[in-house]
Each structure stands twice: as C-alpha cells, then as structure tokens.
Protein backbone atom coordinates (compact mmCIF):
# COMPACT_ATOMS: atom_id res chain seq x y z
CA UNK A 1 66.13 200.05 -78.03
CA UNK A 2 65.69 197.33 -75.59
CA UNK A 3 67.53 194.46 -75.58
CA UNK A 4 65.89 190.60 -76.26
CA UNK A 5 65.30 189.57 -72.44
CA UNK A 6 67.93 186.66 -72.93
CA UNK A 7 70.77 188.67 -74.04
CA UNK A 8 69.38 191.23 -70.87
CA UNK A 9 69.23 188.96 -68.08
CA UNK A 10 72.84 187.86 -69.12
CA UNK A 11 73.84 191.46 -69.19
CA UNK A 12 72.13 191.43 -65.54
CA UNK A 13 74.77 188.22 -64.72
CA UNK A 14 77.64 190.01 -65.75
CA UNK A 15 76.47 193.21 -63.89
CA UNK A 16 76.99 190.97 -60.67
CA UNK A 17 80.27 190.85 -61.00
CA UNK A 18 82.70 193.71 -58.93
CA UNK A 19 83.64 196.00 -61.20
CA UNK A 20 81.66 195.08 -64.05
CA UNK A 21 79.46 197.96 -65.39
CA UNK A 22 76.93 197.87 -67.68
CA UNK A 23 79.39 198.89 -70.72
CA UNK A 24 81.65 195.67 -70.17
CA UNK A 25 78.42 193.35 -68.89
CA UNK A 26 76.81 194.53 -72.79
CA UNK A 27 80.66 193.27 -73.97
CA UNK A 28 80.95 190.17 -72.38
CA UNK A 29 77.51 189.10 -73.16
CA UNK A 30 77.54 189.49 -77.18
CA UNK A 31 81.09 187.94 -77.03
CA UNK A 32 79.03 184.92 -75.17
CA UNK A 33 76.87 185.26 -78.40
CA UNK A 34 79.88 184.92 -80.52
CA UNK A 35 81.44 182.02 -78.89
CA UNK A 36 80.81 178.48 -80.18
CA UNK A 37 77.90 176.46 -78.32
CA UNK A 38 80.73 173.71 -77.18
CA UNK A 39 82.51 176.80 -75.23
CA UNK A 40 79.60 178.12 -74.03
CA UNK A 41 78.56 175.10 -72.81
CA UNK A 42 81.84 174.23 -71.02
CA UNK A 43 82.24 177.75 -69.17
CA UNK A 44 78.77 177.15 -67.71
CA UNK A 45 79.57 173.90 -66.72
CA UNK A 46 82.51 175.22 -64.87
CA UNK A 47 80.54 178.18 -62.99
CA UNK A 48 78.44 175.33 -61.77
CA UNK A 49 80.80 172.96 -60.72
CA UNK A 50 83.20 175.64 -58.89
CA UNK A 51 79.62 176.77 -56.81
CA UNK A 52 78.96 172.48 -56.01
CA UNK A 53 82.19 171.40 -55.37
CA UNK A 54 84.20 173.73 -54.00
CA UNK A 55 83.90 174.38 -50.01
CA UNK A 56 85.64 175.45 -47.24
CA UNK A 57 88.44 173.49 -45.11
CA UNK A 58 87.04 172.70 -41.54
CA UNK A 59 90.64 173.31 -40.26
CA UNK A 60 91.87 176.83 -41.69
CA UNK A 61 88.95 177.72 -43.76
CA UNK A 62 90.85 178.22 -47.18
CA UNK A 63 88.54 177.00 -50.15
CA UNK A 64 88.94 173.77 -51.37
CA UNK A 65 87.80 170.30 -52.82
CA UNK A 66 88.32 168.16 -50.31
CA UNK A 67 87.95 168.52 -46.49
CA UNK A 68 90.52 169.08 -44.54
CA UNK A 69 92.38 170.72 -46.93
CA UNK A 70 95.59 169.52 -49.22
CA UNK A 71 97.85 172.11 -47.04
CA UNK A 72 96.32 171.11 -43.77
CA UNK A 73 96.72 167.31 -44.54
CA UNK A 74 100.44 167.60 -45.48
CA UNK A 75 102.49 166.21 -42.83
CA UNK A 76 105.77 167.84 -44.31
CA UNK A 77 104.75 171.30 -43.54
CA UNK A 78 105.54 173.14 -39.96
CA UNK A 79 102.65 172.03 -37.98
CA UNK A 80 104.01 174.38 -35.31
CA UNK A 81 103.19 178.00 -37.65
CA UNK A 82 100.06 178.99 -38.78
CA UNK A 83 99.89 182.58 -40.99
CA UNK A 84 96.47 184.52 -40.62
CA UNK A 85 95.67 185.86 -44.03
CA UNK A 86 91.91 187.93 -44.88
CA UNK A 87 91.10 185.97 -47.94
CA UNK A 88 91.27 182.58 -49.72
CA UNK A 89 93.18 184.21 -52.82
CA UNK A 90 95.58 185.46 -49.85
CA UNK A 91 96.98 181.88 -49.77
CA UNK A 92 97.63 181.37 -53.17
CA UNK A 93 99.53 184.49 -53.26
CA UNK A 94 101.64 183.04 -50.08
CA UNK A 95 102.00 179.42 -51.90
CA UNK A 96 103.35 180.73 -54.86
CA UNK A 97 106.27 182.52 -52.96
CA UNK A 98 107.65 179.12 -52.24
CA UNK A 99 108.76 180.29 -49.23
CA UNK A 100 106.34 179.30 -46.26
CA UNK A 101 106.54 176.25 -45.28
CA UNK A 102 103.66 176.50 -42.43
CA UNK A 103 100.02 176.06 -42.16
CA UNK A 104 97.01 179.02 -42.75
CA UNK A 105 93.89 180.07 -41.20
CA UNK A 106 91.70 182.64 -43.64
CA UNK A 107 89.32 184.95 -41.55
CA UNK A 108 87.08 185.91 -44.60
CA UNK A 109 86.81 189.60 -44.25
CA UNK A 110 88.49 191.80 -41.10
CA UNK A 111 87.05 193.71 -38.43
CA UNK A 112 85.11 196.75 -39.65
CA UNK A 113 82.67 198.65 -37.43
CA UNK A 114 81.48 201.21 -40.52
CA UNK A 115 80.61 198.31 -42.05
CA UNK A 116 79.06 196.13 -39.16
CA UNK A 117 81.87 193.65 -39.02
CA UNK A 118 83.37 192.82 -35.69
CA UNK A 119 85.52 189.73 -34.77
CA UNK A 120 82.60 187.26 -34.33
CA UNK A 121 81.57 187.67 -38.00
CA UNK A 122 84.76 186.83 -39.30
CA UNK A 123 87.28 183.30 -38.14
CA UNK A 124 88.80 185.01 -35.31
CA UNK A 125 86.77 183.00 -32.69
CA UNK A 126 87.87 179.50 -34.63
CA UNK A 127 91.57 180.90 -34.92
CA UNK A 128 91.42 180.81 -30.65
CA UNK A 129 90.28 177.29 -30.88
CA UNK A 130 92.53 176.53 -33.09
CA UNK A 131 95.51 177.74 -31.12
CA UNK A 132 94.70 175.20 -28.19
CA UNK A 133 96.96 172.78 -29.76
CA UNK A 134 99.98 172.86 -28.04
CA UNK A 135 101.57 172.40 -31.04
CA UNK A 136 101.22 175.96 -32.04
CA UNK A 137 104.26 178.12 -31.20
CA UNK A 138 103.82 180.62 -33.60
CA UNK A 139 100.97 183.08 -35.27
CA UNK A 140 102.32 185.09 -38.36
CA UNK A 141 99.42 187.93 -39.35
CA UNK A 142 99.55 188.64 -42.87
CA UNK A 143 96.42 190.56 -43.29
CA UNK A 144 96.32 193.44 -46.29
CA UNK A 145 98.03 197.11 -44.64
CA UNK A 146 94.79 198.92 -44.53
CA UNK A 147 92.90 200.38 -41.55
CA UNK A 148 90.60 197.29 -41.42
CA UNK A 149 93.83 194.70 -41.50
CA UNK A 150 95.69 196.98 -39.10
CA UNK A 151 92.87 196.65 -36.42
CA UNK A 152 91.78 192.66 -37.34
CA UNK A 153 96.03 192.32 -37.01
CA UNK A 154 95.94 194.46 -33.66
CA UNK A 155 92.85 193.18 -32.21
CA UNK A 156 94.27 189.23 -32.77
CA UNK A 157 97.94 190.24 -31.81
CA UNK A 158 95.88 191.29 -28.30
CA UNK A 159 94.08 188.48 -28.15
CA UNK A 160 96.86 185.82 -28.15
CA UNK A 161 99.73 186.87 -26.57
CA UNK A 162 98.65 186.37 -23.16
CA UNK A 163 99.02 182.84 -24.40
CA UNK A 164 102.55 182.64 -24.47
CA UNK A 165 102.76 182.27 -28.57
CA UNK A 166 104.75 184.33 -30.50
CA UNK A 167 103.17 186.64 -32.74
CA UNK A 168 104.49 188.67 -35.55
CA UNK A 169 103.59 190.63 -38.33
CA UNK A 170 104.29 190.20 -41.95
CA UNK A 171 106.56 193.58 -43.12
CA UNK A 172 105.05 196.29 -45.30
CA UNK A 173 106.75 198.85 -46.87
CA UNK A 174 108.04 200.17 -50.38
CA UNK A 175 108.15 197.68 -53.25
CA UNK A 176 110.64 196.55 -55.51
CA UNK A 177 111.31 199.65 -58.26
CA UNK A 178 109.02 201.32 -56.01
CA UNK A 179 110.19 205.61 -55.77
CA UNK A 180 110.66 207.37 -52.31
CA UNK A 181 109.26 210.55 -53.40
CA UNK A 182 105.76 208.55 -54.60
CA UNK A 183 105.27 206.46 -51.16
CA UNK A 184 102.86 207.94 -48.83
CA UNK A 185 103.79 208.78 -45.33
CA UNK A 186 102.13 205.45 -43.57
CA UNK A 187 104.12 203.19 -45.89
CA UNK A 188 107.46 205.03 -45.16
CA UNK A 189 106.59 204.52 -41.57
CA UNK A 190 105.76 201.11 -42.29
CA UNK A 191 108.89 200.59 -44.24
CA UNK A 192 111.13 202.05 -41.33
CA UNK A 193 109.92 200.09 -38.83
CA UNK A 194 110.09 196.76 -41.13
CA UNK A 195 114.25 197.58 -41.86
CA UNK A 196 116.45 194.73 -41.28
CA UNK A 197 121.03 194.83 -40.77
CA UNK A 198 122.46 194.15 -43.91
C-alpha cells in the first residue's frame, strides 16, 4: 500500500538524515502525525531558524550566531593557544571539559584522498593565515584517532613547525573502565606512547 504523498515526502525528510532508514523515517513521521499542531509547528520553526541564523565564525570557523564568535571574542581566554579540532560538535565536546582555556580553529572534514579531500578543501590553508599572528605560540591538534585525523594531524604538524610554534598532539589511548585484553593493537600503541610519571 502506498503511502498519502504528504506522510511520503516526510518519510523522504527523515530518510535524509545519517542513519535514518526507512523503518525509523516511517516512525518518526506518524509520531509527527501524533504530535499536537503547536509542537509541530514549533520544531519546524526551529529547523528553519537553526538553517537562517546560524553561520560560521570568520576567525576559527566553529558555528555560531554571531560573527566572530563568543569564544573568539573573549578576551579572558589564552589568545596565545589555538586547538585544531575536525568538527563544530568537536568544540562543544572540548568546552564542556572545563579545562581549555584557549582558542579553536575547526577544519570541517580531514584530509582524505579515497574520498577526494586534500588540505585545500578543508581550513588548513586559513589555519596558516591564522598562525601569522605573532601571538600564537602554540597549536594543540585534537583531530579524531583515525587514519584520516592521523594524516590531517601529520600533514599540519609538517606544515607548521618550520615556524618555530610548538605543536602537540592531544593523547589517545584506553578509556576510563576501558579492558586491556579488548583494546586493539593501534590504541595500545597509542596509549604507550601517551604515558605520563606518576
């Protein structure tokens, strides 16, 4: 039985979504159906308003409201660190450590030849610019520990330390209540070569 074409192009929406099939596109839409008019009307609302309002900073490129940003315009942070992250949601992860104090730049993506993506397509060639400021003395890569991350963090490690800043990499390794026996062999390397003196 085919579906009234309203209720199907809203399965179609859904379907756009990552990792939304066509089981839990059919769900979402008839619990749309289900949900009062008022509710319906407000989600919609805020789909539309998040797409119109929200942009990216002209300074680090994290998304935000208002240009530059709220972290780039704080004066209290360490203007002199700026941590390289892959995505937007990267820095909300960092900001809700409490524990970085510094600025960001988000590169969108990382370098992947199988998938066309080199270091033009993502903000590696505005991170350079960026790192003109004298102020600068320090680039922290945070991107995720994956092939892609390890190269974008290798290929930007290259690229700036000819400059004379310091450049380090975020540690990866085993997680808290994490087993030996489960961790694969890269993040046992990755955890040796991250160990610290107690």
């Amino acid at each position: 039985m085919q579906y009234p074409t309203p209720i199907s192009k809203l399965i179609d929406g859904f379907m756009k979504l990552p990792g939304v099939g066509p089981k839990t596109a059919s769900r979402l839409a008839f619990y749309v159906l289900d949900m009062k008019e008022d509710d319906v009307l407000e989600f919609a609302k805020s789909l539309v308003n998040a797409k119109r309002e929200l942009t990216y900073c002209s300074v680090c490129h994290h998304i935000t409201d208002v240009d530059p940003c709220r972290i780039c315009e704080d004066k209290e942070r360490d203007q002199s660190v700026v941590c390289v992250v892959q995505d937007a949601k990267d820095v909300i992860a960092m900001e809700k450590m409490r524990e970085y104090g510094g600025l960001y730049h988000v590169l969108h993506g990382a370098i992947s030849p199988m998938d066309g993506v080199g270091p033009e397509d993502i903000n590696i060639p505005d991170l350079i610019k960026r790192l003109q400021d004298d102020q600068i003395q320090e680039v922290i890569i945070a991107t995720n520990p994956t092939i892609e991350g390890e190269a974008t963090a290798m290929y930007i490690s290259r690229l700036i330390k000819p400059t004379g800043i310091k450049v380090t990499r975020i540690a990866h390794g085993l997680p808290i209540g994490g087993d030996l026996e489960y961790a694969d062999e890269v993040t046992l390397s990755k955890a040796m070569e991250g160990r610290r003196e107690l």
